[in-house]
C-alpha atoms as a PDB file:
ATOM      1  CA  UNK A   1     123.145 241.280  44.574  1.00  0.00           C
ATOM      2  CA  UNK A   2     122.396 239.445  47.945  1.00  0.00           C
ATOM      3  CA  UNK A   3     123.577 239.621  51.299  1.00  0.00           C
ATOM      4  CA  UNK A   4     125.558 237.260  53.008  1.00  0.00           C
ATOM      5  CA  UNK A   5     126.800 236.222  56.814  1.00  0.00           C
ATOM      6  CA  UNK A   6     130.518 236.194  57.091  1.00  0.00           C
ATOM      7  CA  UNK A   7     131.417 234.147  59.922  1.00  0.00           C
ATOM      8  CA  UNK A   8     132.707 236.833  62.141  1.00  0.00           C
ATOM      9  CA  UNK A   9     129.684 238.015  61.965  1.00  0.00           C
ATOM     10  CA  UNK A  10     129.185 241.204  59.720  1.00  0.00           C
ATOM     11  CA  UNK A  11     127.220 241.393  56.753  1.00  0.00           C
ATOM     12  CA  UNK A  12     129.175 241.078  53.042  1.00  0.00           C
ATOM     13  CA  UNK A  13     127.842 241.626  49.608  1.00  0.00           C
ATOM     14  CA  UNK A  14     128.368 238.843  46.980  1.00  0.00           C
ATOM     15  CA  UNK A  15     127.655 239.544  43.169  1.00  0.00           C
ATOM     16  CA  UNK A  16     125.153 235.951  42.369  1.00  0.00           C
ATOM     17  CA  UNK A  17     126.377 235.441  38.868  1.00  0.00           C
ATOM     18  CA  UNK A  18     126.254 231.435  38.435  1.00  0.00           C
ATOM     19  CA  UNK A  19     122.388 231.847  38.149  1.00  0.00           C
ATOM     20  CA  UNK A  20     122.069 234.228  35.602  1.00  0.00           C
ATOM     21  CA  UNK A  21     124.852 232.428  33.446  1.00  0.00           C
ATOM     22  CA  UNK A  22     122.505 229.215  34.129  1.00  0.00           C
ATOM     23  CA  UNK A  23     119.415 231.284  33.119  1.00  0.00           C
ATOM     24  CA  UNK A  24     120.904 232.727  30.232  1.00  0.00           C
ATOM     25  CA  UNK A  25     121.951 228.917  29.386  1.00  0.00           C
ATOM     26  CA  UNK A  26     118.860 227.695  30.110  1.00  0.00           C
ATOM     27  CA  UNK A  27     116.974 230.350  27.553  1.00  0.00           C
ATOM     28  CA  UNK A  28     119.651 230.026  24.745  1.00  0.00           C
ATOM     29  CA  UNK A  29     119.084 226.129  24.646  1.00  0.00           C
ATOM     30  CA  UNK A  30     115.385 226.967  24.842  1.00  0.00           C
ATOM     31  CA  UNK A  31     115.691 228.608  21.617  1.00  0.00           C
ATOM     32  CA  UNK A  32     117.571 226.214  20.014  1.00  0.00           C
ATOM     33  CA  UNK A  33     115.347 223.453  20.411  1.00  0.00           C
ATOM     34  CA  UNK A  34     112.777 225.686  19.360  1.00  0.00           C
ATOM     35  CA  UNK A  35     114.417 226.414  16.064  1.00  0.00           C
ATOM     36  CA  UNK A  36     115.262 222.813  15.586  1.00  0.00           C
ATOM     37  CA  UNK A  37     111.817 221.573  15.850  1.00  0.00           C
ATOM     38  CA  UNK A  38     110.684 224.307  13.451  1.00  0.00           C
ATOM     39  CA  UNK A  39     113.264 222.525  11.036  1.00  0.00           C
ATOM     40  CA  UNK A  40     112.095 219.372  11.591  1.00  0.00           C
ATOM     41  CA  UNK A  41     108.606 220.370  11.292  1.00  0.00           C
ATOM     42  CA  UNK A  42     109.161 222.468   7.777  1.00  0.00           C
ATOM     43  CA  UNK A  43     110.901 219.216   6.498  1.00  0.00           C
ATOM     44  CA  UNK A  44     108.092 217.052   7.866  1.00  0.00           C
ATOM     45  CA  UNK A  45     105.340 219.149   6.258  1.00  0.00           C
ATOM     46  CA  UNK A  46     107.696 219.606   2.593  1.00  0.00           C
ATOM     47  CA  UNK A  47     108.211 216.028   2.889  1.00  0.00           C
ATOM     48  CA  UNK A  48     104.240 215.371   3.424  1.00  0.00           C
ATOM     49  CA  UNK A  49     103.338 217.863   0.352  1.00  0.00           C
ATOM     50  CA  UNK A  50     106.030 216.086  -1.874  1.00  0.00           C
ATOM     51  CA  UNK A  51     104.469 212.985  -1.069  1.00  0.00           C
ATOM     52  CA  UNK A  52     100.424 214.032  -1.458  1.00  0.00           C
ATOM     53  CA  UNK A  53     101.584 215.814  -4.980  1.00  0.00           C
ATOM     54  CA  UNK A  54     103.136 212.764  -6.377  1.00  0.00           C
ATOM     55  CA  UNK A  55     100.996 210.512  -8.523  1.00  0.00           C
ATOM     56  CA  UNK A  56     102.241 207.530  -9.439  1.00  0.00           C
ATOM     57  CA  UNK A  57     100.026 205.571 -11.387  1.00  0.00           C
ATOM     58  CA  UNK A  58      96.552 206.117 -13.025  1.00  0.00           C
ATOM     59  CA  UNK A  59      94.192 204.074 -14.688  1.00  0.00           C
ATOM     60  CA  UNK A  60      91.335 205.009 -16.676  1.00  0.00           C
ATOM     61  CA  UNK A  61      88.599 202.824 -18.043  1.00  0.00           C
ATOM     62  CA  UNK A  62      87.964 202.388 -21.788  1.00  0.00           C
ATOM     63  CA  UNK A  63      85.625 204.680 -23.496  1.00  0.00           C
ATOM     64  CA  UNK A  64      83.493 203.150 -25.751  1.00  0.00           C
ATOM     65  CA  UNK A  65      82.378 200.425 -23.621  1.00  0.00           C
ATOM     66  CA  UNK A  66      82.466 203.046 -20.639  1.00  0.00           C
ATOM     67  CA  UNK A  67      80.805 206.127 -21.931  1.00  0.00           C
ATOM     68  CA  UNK A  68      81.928 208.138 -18.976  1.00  0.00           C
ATOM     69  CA  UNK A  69      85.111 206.987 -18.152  1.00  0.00           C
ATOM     70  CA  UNK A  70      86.145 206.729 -14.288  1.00  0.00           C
ATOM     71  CA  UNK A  71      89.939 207.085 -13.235  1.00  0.00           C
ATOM     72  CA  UNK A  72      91.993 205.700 -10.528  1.00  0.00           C
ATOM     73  CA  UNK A  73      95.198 208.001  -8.918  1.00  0.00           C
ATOM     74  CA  UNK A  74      97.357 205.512  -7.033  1.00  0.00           C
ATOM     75  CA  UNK A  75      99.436 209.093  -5.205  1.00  0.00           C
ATOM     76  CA  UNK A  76     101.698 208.034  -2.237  1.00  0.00           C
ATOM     77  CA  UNK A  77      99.141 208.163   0.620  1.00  0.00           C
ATOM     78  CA  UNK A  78      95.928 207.422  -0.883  1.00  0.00           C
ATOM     79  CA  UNK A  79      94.131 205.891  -3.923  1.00  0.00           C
ATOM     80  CA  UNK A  80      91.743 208.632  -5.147  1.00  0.00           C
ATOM     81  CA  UNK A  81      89.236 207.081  -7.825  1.00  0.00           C
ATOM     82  CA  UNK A  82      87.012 209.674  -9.472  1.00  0.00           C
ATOM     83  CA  UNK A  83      83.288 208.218 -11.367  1.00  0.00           C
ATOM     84  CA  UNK A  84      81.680 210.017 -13.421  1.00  0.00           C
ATOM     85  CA  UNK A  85      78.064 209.611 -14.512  1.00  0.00           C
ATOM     86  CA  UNK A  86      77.251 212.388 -16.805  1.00  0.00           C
ATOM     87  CA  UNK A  87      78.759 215.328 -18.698  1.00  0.00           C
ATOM     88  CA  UNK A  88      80.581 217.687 -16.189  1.00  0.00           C
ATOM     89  CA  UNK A  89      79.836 215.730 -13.234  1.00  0.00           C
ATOM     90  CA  UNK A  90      81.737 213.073 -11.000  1.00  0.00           C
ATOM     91  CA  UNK A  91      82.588 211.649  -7.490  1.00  0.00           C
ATOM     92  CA  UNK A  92      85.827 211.839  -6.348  1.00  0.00           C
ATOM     93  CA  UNK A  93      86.486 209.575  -3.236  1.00  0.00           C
ATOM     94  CA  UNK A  94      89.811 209.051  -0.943  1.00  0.00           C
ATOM     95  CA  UNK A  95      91.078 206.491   0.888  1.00  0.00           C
ATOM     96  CA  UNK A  96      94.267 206.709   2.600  1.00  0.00           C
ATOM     97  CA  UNK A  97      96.663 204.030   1.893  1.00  0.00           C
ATOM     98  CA  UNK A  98      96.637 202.461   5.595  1.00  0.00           C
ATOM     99  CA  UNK A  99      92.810 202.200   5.274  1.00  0.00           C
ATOM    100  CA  UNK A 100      92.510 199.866   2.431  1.00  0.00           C
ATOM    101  CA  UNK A 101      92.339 196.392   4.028  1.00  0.00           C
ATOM    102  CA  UNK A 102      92.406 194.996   0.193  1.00  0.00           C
ATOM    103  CA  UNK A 103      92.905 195.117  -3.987  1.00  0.00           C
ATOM    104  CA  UNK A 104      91.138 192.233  -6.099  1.00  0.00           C
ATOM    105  CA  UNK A 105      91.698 192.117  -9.694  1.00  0.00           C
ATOM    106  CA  UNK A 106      88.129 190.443 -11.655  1.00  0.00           C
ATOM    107  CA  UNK A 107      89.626 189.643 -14.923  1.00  0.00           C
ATOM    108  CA  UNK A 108      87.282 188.892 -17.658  1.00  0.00           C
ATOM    109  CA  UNK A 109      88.503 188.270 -21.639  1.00  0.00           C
ATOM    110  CA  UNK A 110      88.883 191.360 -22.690  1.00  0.00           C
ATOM    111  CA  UNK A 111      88.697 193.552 -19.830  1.00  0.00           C
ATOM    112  CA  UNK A 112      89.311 193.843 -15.601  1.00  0.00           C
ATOM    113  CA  UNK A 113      87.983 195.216 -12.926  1.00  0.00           C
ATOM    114  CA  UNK A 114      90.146 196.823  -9.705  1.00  0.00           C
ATOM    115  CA  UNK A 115      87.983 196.515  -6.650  1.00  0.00           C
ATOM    116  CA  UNK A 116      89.599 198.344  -3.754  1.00  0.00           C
ATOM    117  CA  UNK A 117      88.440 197.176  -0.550  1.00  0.00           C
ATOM    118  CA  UNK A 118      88.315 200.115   2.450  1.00  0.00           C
ATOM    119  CA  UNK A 119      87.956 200.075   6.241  1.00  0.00           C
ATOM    120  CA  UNK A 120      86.325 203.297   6.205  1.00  0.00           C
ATOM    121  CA  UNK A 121      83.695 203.157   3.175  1.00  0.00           C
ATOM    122  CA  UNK A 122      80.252 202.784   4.033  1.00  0.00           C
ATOM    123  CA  UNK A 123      80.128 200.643   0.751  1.00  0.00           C
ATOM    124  CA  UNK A 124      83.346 198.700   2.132  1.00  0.00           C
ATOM    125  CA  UNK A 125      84.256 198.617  -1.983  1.00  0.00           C
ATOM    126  CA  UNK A 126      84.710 201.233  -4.623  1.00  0.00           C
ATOM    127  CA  UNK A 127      84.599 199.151  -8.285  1.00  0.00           C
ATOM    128  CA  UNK A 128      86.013 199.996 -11.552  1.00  0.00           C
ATOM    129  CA  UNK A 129      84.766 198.350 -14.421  1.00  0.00           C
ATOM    130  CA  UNK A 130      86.590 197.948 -17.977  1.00  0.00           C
ATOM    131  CA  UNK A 131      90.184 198.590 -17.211  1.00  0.00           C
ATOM    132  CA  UNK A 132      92.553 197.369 -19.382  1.00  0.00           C
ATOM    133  CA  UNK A 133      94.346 194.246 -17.943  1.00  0.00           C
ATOM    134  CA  UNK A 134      98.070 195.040 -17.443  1.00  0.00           C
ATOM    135  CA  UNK A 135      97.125 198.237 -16.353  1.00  0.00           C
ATOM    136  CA  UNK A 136      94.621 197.071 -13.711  1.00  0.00           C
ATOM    137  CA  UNK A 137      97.480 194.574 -12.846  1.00  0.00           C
ATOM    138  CA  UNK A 138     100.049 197.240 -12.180  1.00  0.00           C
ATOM    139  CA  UNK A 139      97.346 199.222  -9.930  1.00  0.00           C
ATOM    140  CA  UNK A 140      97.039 196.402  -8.058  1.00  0.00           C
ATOM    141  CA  UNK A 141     100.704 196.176  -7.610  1.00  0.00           C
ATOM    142  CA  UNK A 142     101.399 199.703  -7.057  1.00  0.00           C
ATOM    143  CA  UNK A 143      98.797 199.805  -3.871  1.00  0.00           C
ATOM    144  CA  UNK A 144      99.961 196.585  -2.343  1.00  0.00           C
ATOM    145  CA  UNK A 145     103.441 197.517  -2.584  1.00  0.00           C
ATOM    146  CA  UNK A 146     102.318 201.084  -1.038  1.00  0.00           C
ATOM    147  CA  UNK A 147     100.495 199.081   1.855  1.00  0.00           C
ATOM    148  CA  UNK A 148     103.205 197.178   2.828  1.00  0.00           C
ATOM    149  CA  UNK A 149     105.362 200.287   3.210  1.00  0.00           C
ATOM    150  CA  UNK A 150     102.947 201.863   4.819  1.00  0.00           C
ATOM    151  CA  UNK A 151     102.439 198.949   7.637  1.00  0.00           C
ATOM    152  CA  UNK A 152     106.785 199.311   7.834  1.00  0.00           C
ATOM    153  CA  UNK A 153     106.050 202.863   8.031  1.00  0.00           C
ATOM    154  CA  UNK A 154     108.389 203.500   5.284  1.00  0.00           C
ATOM    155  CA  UNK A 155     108.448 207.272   4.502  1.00  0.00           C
ATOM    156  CA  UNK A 156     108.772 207.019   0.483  1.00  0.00           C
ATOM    157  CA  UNK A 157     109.358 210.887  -0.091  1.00  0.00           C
ATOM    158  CA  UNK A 158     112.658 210.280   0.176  1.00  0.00           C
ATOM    159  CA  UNK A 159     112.736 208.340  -3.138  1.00  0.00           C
ATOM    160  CA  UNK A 160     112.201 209.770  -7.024  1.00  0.00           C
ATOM    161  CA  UNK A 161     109.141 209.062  -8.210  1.00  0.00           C
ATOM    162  CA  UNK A 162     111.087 206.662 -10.655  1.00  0.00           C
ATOM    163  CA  UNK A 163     113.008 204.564  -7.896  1.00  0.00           C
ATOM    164  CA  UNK A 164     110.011 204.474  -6.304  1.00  0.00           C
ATOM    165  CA  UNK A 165     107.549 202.633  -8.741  1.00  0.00           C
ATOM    166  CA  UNK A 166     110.718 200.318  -9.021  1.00  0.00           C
ATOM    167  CA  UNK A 167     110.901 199.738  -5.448  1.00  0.00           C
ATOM    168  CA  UNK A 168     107.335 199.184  -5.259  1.00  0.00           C
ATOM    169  CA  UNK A 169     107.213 196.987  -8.691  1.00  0.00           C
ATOM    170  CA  UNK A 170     110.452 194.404  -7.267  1.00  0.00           C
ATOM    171  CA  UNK A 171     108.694 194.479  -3.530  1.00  0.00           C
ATOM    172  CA  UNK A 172     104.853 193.443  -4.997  1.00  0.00           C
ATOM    173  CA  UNK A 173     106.089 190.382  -7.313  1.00  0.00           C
ATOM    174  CA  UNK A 174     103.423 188.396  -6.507  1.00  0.00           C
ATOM    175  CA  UNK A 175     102.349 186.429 -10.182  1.00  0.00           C
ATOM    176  CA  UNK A 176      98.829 187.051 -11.331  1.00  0.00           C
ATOM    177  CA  UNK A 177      97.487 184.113 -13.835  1.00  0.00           C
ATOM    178  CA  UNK A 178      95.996 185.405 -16.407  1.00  0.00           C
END
């Protein structure tokens, strides 16, 4: 309560309720946008876990003229290629999606190799050797259909897996002589 002049002159008592409501307003919207950023950022982060789970391709290189065969994940948001040199041992590397600046197919007569081209690398390249062709080809297209939706910043979580490598296969038509 607070005091207030009258204009004859003596003092009256008014109840001040307008600023509590607006205070109580105030905290009760507060909380709301609270609560709807937490929703936003649980469906952000399922979204981004649905998406980092999801692989959609992968290509391994042919054993007997590999003799430790290397693998390439094509997942959502990154290519993750894994080498291996010797019995119970490998490299894995990552690269993000938006940092791959390229995909070349080498095709030889038998055989291709996917080189993946990175901004990040300190090699610039990571190189997989004796791939079988139409797979090697459909790496290729997977990635380059993922980079493009990646530069529209297309979030592809929203899409099966299925639809997805559809969407990707009809957007990358690009021809490759063979």
């Amino acid at each position: 309560m607070r005091q207030k002049i009258d204009k004859i002159g003596g003092p009256k008592l008014v109840e001040v309720t307008a600023p509590l409501v607006v205070d109580a307003l105030i905290k009760e919207k507060e909380i709301q946008i609270e609560v709807e950023h937490k929703i936003l950022d649980e469906n952000l982060v399922a979204g981004l876990v649905e998406k980092s789970n999801r692989i959609l391709a992968s290509v391994t290189s042919v054993f007997p003229f590999d003799f430790f065969p290397n693998t390439v994940n094509v997942e959502e948001g990154r290519i993750t290629v894994i080498t291996r040199n010797f019995f119970y041992s490998s490299q894995v590397y990552s690269v993000d999606i938006k940092n791959i600046s390229n995909v070349l197919i080498n095709l030889a007569p038998f055989f291709a190799q996917l080189v993946i081209v990175s901004k990040t690398f300190a090699k610039n390249q990571i190189k997989i050797k004796f791939l079988r062709k139409d797979e090697a080809v459909f790496a290729r297209r997977m990635i380059e259909g993922l980079r493009v939706f990646e530069s529209k910043q297309i979030d592809t979580s929203v899409y099966s897996k299925e639809e997805l490598i559809k969407k990707l296969m009809k957007l990358s038509t690009t021809e490759i002589v063979v």
